[in-house]
PDB file of N, CA and C in Angstrom:
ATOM      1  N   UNK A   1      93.993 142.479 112.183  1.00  0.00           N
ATOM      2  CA  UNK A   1      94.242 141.433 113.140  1.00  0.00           C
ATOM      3  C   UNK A   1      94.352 140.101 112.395  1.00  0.00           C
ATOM      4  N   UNK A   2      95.644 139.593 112.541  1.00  0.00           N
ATOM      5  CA  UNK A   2      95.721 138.222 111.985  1.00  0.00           C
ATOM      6  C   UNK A   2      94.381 136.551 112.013  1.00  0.00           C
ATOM      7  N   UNK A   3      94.433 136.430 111.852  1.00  0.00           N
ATOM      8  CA  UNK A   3      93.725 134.710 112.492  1.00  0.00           C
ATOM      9  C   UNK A   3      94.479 134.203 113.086  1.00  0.00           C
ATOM     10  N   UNK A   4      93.792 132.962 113.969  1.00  0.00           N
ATOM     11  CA  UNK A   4      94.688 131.976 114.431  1.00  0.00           C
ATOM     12  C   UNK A   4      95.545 131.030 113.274  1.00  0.00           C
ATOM     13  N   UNK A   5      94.875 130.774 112.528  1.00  0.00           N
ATOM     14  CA  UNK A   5      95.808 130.044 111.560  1.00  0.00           C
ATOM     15  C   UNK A   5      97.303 130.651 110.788  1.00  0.00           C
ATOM     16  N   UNK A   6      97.232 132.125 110.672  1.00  0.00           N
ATOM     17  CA  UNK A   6      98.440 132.917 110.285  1.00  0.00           C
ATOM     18  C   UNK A   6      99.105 133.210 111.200  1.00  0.00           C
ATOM     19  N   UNK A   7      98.593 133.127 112.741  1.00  0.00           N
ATOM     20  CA  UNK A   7      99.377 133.247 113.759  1.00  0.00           C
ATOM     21  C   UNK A   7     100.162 132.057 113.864  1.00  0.00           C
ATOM     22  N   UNK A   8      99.372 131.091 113.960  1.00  0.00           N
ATOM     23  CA  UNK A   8     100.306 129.655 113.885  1.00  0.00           C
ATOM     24  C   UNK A   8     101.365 129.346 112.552  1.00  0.00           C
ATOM     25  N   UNK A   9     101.040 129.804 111.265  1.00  0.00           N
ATOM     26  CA  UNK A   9     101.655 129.896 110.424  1.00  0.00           C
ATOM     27  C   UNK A   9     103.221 130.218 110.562  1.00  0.00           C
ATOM     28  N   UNK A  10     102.953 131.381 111.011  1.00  0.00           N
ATOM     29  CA  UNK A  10     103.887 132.396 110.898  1.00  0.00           C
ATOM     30  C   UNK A  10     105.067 131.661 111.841  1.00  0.00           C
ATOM     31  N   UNK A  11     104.446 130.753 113.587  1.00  0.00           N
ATOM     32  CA  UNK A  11     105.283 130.192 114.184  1.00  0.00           C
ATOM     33  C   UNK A  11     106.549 129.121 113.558  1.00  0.00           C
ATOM     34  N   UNK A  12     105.333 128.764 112.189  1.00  0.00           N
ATOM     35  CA  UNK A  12     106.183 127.412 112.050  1.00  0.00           C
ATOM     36  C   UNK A  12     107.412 127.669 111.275  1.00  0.00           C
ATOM     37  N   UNK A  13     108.480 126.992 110.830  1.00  0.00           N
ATOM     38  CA  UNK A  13     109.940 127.633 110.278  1.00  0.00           C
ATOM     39  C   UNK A  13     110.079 125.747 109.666  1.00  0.00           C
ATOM     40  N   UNK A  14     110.903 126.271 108.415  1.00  0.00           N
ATOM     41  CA  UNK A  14     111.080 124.925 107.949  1.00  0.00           C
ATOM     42  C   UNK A  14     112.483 124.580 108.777  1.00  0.00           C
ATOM     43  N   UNK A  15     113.144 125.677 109.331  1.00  0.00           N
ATOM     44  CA  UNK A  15     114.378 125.303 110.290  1.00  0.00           C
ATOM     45  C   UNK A  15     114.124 124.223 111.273  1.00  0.00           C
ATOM     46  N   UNK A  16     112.396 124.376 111.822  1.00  0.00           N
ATOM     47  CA  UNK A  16     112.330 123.083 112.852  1.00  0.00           C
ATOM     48  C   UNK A  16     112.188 122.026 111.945  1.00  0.00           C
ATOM     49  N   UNK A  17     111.766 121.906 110.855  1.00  0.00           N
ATOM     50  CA  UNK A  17     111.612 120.889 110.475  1.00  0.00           C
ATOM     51  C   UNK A  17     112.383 120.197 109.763  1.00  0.00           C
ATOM     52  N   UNK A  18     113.699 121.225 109.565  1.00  0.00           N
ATOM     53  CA  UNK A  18     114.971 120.449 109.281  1.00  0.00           C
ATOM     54  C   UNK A  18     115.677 119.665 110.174  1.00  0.00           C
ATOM     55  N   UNK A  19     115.530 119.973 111.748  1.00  0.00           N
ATOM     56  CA  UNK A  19     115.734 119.056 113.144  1.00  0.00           C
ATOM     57  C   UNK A  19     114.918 118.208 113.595  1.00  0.00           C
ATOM     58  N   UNK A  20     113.953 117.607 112.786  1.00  0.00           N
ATOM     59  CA  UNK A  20     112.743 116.533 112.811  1.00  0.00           C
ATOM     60  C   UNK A  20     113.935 115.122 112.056  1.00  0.00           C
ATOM     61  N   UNK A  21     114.766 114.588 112.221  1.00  0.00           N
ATOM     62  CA  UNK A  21     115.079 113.726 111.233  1.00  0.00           C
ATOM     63  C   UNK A  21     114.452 112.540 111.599  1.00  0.00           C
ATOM     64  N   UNK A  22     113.670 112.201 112.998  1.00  0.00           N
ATOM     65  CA  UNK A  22     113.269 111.176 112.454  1.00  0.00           C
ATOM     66  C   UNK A  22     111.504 111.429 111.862  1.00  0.00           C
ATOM     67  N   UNK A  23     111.481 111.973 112.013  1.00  0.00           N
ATOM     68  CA  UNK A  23     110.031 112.287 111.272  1.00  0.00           C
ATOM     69  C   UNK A  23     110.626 112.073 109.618  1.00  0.00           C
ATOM     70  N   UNK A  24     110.893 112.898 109.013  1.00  0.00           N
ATOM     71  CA  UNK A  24     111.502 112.791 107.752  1.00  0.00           C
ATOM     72  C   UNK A  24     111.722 111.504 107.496  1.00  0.00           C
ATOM     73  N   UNK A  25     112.710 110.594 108.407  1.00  0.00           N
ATOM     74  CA  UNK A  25     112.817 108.842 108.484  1.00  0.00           C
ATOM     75  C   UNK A  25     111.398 108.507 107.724  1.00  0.00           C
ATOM     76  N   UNK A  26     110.549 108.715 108.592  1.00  0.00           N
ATOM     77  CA  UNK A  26     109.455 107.970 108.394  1.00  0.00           C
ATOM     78  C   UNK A  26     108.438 108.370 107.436  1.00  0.00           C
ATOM     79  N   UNK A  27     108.981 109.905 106.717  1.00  0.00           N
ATOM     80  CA  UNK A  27     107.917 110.365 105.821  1.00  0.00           C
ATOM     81  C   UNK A  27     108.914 109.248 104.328  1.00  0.00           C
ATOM     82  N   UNK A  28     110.085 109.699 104.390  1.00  0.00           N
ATOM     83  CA  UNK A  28     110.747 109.008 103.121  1.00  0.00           C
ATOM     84  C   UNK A  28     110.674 107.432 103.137  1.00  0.00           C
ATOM     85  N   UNK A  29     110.401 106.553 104.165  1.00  0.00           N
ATOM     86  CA  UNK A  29     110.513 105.703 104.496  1.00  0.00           C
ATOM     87  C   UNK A  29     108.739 105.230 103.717  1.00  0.00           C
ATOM     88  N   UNK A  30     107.658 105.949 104.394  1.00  0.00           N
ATOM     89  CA  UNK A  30     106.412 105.612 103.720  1.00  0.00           C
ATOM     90  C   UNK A  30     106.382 105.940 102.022  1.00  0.00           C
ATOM     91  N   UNK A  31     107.084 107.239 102.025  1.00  0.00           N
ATOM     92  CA  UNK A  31     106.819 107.625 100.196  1.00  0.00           C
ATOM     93  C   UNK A  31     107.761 105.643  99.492  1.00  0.00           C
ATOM     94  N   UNK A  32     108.826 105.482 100.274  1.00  0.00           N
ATOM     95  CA  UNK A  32     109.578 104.643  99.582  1.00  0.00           C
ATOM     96  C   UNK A  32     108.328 103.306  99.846  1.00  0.00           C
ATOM     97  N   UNK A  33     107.933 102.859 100.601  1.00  0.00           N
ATOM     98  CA  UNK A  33     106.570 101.857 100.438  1.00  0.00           C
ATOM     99  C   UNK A  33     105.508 102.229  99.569  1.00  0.00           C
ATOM    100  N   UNK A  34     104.942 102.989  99.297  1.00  0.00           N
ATOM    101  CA  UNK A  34     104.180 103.936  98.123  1.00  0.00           C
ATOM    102  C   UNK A  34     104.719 103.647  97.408  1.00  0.00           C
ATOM    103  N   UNK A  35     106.084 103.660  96.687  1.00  0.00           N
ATOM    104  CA  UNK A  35     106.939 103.390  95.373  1.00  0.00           C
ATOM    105  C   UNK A  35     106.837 102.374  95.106  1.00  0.00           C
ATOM    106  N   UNK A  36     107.198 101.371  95.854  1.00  0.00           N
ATOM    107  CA  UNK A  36     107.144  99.846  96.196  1.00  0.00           C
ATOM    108  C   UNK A  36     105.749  99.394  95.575  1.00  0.00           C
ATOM    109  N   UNK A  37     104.859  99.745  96.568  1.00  0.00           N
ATOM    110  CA  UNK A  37     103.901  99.110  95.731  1.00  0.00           C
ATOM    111  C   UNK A  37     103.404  99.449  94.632  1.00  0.00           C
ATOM    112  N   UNK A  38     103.159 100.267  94.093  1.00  0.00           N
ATOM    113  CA  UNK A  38     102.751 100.777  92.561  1.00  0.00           C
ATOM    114  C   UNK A  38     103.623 100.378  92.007  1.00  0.00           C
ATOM    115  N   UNK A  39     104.978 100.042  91.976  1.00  0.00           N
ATOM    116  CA  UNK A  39     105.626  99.415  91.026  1.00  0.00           C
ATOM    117  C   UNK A  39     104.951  97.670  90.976  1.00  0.00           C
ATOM    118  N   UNK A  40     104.916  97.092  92.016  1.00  0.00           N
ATOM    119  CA  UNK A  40     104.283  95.584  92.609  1.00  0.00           C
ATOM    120  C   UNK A  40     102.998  95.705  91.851  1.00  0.00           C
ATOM    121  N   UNK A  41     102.564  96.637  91.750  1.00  0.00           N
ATOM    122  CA  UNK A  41     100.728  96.663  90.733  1.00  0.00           C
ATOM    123  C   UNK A  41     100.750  96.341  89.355  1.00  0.00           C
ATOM    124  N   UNK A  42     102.397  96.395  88.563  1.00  0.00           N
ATOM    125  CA  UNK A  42     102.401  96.003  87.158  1.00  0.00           C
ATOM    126  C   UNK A  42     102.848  94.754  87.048  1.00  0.00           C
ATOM    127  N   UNK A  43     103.374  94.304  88.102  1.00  0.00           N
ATOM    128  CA  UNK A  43     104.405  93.141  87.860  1.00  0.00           C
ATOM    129  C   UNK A  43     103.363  91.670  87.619  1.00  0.00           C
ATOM    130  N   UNK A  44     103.087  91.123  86.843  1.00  0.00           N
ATOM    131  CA  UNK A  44     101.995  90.514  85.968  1.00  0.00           C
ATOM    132  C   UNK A  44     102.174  88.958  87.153  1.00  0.00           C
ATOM    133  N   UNK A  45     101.356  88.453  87.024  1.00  0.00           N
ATOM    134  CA  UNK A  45     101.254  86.849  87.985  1.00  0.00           C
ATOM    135  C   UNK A  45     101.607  86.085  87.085  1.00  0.00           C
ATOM    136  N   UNK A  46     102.799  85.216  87.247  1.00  0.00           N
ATOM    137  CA  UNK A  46     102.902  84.034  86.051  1.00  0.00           C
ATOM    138  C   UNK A  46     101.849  83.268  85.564  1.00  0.00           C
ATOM    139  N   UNK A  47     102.032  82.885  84.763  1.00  0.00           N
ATOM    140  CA  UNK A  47     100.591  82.019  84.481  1.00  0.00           C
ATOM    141  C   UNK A  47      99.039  82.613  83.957  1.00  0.00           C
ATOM    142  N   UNK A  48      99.080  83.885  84.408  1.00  0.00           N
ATOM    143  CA  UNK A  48      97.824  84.477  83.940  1.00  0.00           C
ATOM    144  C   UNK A  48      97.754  84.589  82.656  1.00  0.00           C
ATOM    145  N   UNK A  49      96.712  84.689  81.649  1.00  0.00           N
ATOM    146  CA  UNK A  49      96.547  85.131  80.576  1.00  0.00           C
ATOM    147  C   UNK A  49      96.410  86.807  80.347  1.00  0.00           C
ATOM    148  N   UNK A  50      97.225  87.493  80.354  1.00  0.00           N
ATOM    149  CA  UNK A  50      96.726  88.962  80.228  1.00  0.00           C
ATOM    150  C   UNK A  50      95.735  89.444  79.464  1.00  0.00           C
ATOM    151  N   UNK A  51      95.300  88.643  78.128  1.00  0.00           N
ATOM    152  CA  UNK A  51      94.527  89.414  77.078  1.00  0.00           C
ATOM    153  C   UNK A  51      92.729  88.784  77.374  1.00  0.00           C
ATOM    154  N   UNK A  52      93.442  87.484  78.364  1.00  0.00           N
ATOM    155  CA  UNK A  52      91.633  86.688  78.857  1.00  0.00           C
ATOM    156  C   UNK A  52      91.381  87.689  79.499  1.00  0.00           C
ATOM    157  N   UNK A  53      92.015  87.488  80.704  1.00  0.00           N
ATOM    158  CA  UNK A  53      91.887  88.434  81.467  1.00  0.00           C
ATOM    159  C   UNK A  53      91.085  89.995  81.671  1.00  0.00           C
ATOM    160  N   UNK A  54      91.876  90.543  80.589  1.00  0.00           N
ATOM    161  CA  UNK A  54      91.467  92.331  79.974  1.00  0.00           C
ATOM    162  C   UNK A  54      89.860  91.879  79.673  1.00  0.00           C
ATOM    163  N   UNK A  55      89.520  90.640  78.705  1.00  0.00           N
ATOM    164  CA  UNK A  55      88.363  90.835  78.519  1.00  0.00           C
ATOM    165  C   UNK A  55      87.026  90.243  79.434  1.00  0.00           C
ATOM    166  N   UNK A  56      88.040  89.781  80.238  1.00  0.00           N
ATOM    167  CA  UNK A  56      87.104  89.247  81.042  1.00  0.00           C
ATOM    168  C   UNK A  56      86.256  90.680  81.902  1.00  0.00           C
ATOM    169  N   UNK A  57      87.156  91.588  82.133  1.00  0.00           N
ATOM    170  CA  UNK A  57      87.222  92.368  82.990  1.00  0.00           C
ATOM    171  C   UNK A  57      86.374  93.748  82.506  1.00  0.00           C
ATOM    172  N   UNK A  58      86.598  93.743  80.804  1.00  0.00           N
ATOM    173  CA  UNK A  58      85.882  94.522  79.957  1.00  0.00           C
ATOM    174  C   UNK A  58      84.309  93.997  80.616  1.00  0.00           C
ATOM    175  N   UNK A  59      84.127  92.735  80.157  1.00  0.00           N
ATOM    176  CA  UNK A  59      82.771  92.187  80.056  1.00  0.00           C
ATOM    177  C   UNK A  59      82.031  92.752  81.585  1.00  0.00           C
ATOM    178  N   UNK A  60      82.928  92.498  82.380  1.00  0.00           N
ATOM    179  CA  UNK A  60      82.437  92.598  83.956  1.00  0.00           C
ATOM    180  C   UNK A  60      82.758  94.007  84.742  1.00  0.00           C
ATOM    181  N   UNK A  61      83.237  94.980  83.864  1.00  0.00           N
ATOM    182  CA  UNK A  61      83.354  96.499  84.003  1.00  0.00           C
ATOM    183  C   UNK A  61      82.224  96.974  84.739  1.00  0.00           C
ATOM    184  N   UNK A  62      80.877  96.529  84.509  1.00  0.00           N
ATOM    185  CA  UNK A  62      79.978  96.848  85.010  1.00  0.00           C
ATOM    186  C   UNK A  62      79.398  96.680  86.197  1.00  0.00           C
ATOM    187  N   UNK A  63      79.544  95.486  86.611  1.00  0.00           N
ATOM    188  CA  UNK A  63      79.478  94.775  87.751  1.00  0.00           C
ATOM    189  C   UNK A  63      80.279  94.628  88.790  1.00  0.00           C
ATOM    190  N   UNK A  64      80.761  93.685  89.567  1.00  0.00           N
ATOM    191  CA  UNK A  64      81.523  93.449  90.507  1.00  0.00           C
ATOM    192  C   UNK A  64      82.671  93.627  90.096  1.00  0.00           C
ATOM    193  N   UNK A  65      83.299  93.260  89.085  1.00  0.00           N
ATOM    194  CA  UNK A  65      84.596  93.268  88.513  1.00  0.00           C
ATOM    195  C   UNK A  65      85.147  94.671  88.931  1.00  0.00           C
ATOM    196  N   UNK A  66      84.265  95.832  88.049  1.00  0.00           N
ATOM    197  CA  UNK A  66      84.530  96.824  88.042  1.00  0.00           C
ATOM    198  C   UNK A  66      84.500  97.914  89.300  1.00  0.00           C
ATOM    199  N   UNK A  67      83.727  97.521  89.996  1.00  0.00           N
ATOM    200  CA  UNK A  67      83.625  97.623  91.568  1.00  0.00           C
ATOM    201  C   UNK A  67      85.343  97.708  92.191  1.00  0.00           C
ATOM    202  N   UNK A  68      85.461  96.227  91.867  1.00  0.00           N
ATOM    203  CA  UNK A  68      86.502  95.362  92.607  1.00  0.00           C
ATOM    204  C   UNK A  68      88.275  95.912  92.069  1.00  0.00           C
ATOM    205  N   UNK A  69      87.794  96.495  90.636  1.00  0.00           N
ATOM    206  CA  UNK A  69      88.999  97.015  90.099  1.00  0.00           C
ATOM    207  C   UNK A  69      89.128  98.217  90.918  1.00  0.00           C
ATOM    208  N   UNK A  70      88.247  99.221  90.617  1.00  0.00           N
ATOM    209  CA  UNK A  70      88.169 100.339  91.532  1.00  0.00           C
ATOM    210  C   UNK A  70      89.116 100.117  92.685  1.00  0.00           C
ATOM    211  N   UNK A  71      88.327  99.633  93.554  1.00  0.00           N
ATOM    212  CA  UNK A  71      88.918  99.430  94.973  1.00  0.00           C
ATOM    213  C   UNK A  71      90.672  99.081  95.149  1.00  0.00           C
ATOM    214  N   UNK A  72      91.301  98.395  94.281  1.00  0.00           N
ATOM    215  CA  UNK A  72      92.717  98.094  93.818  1.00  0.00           C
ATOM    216  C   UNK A  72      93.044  98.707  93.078  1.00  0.00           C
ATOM    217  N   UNK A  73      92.710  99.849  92.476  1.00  0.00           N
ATOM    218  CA  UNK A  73      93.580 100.910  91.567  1.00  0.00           C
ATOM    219  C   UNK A  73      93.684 100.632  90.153  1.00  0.00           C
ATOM    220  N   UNK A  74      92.936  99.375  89.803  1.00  0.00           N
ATOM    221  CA  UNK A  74      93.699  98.704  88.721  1.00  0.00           C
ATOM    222  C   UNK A  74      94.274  97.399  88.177  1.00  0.00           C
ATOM    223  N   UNK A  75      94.983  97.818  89.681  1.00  0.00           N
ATOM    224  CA  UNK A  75      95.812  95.933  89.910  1.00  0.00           C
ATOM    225  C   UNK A  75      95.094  94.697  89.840  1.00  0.00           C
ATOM    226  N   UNK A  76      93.594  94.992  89.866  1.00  0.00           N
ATOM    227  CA  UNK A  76      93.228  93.586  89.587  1.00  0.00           C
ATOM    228  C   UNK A  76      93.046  93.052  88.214  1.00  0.00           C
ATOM    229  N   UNK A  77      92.881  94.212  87.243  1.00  0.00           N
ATOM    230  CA  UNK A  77      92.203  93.987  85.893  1.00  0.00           C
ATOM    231  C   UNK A  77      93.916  94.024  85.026  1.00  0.00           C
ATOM    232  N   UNK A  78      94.909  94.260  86.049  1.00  0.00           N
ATOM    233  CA  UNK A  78      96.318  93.909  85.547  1.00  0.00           C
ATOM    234  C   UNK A  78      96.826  92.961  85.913  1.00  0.00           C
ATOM    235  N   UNK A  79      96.237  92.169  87.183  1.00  0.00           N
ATOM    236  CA  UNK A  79      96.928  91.253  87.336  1.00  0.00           C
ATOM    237  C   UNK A  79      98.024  90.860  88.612  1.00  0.00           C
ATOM    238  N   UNK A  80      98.168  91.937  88.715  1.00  0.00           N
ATOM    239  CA  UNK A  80      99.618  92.359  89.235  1.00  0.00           C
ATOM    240  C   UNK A  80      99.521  91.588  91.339  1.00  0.00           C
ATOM    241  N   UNK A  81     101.328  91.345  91.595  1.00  0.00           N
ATOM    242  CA  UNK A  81     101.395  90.325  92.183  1.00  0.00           C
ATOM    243  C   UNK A  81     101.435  90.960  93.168  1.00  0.00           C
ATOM    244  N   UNK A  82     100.900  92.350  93.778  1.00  0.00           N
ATOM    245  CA  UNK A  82     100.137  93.115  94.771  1.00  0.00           C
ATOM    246  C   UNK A  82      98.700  92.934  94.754  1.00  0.00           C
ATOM    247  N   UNK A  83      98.267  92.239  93.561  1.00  0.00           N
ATOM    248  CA  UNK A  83      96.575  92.132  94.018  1.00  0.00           C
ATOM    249  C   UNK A  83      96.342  91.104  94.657  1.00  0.00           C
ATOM    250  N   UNK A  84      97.354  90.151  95.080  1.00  0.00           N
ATOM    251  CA  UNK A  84      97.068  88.753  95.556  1.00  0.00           C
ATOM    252  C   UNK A  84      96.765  89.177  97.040  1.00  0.00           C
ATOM    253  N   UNK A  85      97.021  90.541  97.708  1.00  0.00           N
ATOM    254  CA  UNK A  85      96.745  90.390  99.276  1.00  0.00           C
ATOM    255  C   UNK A  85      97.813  89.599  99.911  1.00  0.00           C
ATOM    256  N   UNK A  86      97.584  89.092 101.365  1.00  0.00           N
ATOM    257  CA  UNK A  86      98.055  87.944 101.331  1.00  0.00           C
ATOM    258  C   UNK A  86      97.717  86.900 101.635  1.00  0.00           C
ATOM    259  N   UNK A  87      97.118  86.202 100.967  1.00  0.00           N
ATOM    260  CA  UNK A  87      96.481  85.287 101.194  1.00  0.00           C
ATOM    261  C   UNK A  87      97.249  84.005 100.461  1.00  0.00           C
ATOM    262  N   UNK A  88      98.306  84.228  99.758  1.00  0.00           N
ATOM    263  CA  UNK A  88      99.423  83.276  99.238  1.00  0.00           C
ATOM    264  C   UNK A  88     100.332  83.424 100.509  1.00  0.00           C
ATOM    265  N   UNK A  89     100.730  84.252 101.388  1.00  0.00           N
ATOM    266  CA  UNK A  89     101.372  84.206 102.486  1.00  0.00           C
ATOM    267  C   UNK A  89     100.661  82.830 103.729  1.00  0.00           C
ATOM    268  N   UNK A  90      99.276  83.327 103.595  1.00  0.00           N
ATOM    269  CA  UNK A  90      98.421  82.454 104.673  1.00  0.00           C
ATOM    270  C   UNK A  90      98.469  81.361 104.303  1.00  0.00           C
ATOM    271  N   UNK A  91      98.365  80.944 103.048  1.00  0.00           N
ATOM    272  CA  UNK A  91      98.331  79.720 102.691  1.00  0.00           C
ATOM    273  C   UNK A  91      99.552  78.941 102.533  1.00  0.00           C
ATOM    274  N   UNK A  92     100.479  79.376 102.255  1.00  0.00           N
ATOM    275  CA  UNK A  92     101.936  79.141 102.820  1.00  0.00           C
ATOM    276  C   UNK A  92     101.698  78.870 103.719  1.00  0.00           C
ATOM    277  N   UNK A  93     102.120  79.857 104.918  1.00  0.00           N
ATOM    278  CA  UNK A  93     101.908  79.494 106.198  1.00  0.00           C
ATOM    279  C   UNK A  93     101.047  77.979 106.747  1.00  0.00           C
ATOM    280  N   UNK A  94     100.161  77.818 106.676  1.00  0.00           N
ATOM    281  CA  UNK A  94      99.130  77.097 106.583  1.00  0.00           C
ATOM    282  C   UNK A  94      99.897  75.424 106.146  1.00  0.00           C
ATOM    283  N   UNK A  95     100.397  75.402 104.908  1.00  0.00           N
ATOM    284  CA  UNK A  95     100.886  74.340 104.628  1.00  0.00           C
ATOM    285  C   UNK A  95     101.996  73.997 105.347  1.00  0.00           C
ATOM    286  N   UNK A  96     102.936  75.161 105.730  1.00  0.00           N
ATOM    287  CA  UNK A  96     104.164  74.731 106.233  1.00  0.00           C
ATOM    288  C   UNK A  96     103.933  73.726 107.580  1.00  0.00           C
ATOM    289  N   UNK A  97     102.757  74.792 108.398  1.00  0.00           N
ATOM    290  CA  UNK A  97     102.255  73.988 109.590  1.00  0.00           C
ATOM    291  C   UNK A  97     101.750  72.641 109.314  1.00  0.00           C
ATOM    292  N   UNK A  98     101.302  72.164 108.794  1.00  0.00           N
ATOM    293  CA  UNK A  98     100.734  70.981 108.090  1.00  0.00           C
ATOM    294  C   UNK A  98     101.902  69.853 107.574  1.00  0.00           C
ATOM    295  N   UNK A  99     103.006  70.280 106.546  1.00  0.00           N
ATOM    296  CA  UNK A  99     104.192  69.392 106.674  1.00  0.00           C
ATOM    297  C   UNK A  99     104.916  69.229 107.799  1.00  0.00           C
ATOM    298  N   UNK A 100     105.495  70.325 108.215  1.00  0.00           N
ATOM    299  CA  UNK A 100     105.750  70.249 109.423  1.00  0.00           C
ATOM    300  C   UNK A 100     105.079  69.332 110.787  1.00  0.00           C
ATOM    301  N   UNK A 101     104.340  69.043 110.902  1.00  0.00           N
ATOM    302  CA  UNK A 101     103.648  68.097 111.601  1.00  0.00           C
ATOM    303  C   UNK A 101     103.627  66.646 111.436  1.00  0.00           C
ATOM    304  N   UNK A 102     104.084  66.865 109.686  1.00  0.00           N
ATOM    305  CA  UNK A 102     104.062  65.172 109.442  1.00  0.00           C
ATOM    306  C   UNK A 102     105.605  64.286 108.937  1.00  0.00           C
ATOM    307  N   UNK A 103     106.035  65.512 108.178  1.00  0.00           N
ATOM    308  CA  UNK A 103     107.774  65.429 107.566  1.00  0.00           C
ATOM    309  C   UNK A 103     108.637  65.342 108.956  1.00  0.00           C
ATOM    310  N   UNK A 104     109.167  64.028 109.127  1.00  0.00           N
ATOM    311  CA  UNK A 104     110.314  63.990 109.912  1.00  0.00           C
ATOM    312  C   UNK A 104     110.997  64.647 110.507  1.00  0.00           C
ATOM    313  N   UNK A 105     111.818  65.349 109.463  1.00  0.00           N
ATOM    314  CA  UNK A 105     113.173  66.493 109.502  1.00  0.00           C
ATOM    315  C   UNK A 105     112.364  67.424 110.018  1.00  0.00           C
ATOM    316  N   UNK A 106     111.552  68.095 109.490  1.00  0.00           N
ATOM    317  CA  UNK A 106     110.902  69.330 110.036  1.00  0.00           C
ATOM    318  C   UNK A 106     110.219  69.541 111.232  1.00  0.00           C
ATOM    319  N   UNK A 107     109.386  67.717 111.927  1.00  0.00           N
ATOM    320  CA  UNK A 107     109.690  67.556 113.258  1.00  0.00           C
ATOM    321  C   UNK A 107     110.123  68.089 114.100  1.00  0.00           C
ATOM    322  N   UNK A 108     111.514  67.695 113.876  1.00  0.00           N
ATOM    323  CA  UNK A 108     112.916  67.533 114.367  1.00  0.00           C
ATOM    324  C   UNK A 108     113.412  69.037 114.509  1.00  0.00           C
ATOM    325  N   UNK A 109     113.031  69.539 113.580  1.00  0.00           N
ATOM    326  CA  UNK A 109     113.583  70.768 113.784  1.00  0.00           C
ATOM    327  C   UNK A 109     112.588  71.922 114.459  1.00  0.00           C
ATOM    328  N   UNK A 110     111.352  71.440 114.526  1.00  0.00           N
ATOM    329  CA  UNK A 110     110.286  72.209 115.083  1.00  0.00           C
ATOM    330  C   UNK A 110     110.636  72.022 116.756  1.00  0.00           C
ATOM    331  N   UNK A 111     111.360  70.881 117.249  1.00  0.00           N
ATOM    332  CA  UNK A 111     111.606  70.573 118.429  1.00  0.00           C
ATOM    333  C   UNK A 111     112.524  71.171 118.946  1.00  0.00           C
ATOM    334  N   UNK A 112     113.827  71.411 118.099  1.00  0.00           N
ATOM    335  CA  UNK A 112     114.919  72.412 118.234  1.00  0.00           C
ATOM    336  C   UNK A 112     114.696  74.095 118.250  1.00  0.00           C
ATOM    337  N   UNK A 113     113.700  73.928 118.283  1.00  0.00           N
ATOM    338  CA  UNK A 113     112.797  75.782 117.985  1.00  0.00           C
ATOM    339  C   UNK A 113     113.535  76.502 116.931  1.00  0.00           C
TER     340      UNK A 113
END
């Protein structure tokens, strides 16, 4: 006597799951964000020192650092312009609202929606 799980097995056919296209959409669609970012994890922050950095990160391996690398894969003790979060977005944001309030033109154009 089979199990339920080989019974269900047996139902499934990769034929249905060749008539899933938008499922597939959205599986290739996530692997392609997955790609995206692990590539975004090497891409270095201008301005950083890479080799301070490494040792800073050596020194603090133990501690929070190393904690904190963990948790980012890496990307923090690389640098990389996926570890920023977004918090360069917010703060953008943040300023724009702020000129915007005081710059003329941008006024002007905040009024025009």
């Amino acid at each position: 006597m089979a199990s339920a799980a080989e019974q269900m097995a047996s139902n499934l056919s990769w034929a249905a799951f060749g008539k899933a296209t938008e499922l597939k959409q959205r599986i290739l669609y996530t692997i392609g964000l997955l790609i995206i970012y692990r590539l975004g994890t090497y891409i270095p922050v201008p301005g950083i020192d890479g080799a301070a950095l490494r040792d800073f990160m050596e020194q603090a391996g133990a501690g929070i650092g190393g904690i904190l690398s963990m948790f980012t894969g890496g990307a923090l003790s690389r640098m990389g312009i996926f570890a920023l979060g977004i918090m360069p977005y917010i703060s953008a944001s943040i300023i724009i609202q702020l000129v915007g309030s005081m710059y003329e033109p941008w006024k002007n154009l905040k009024k025009e929606g």
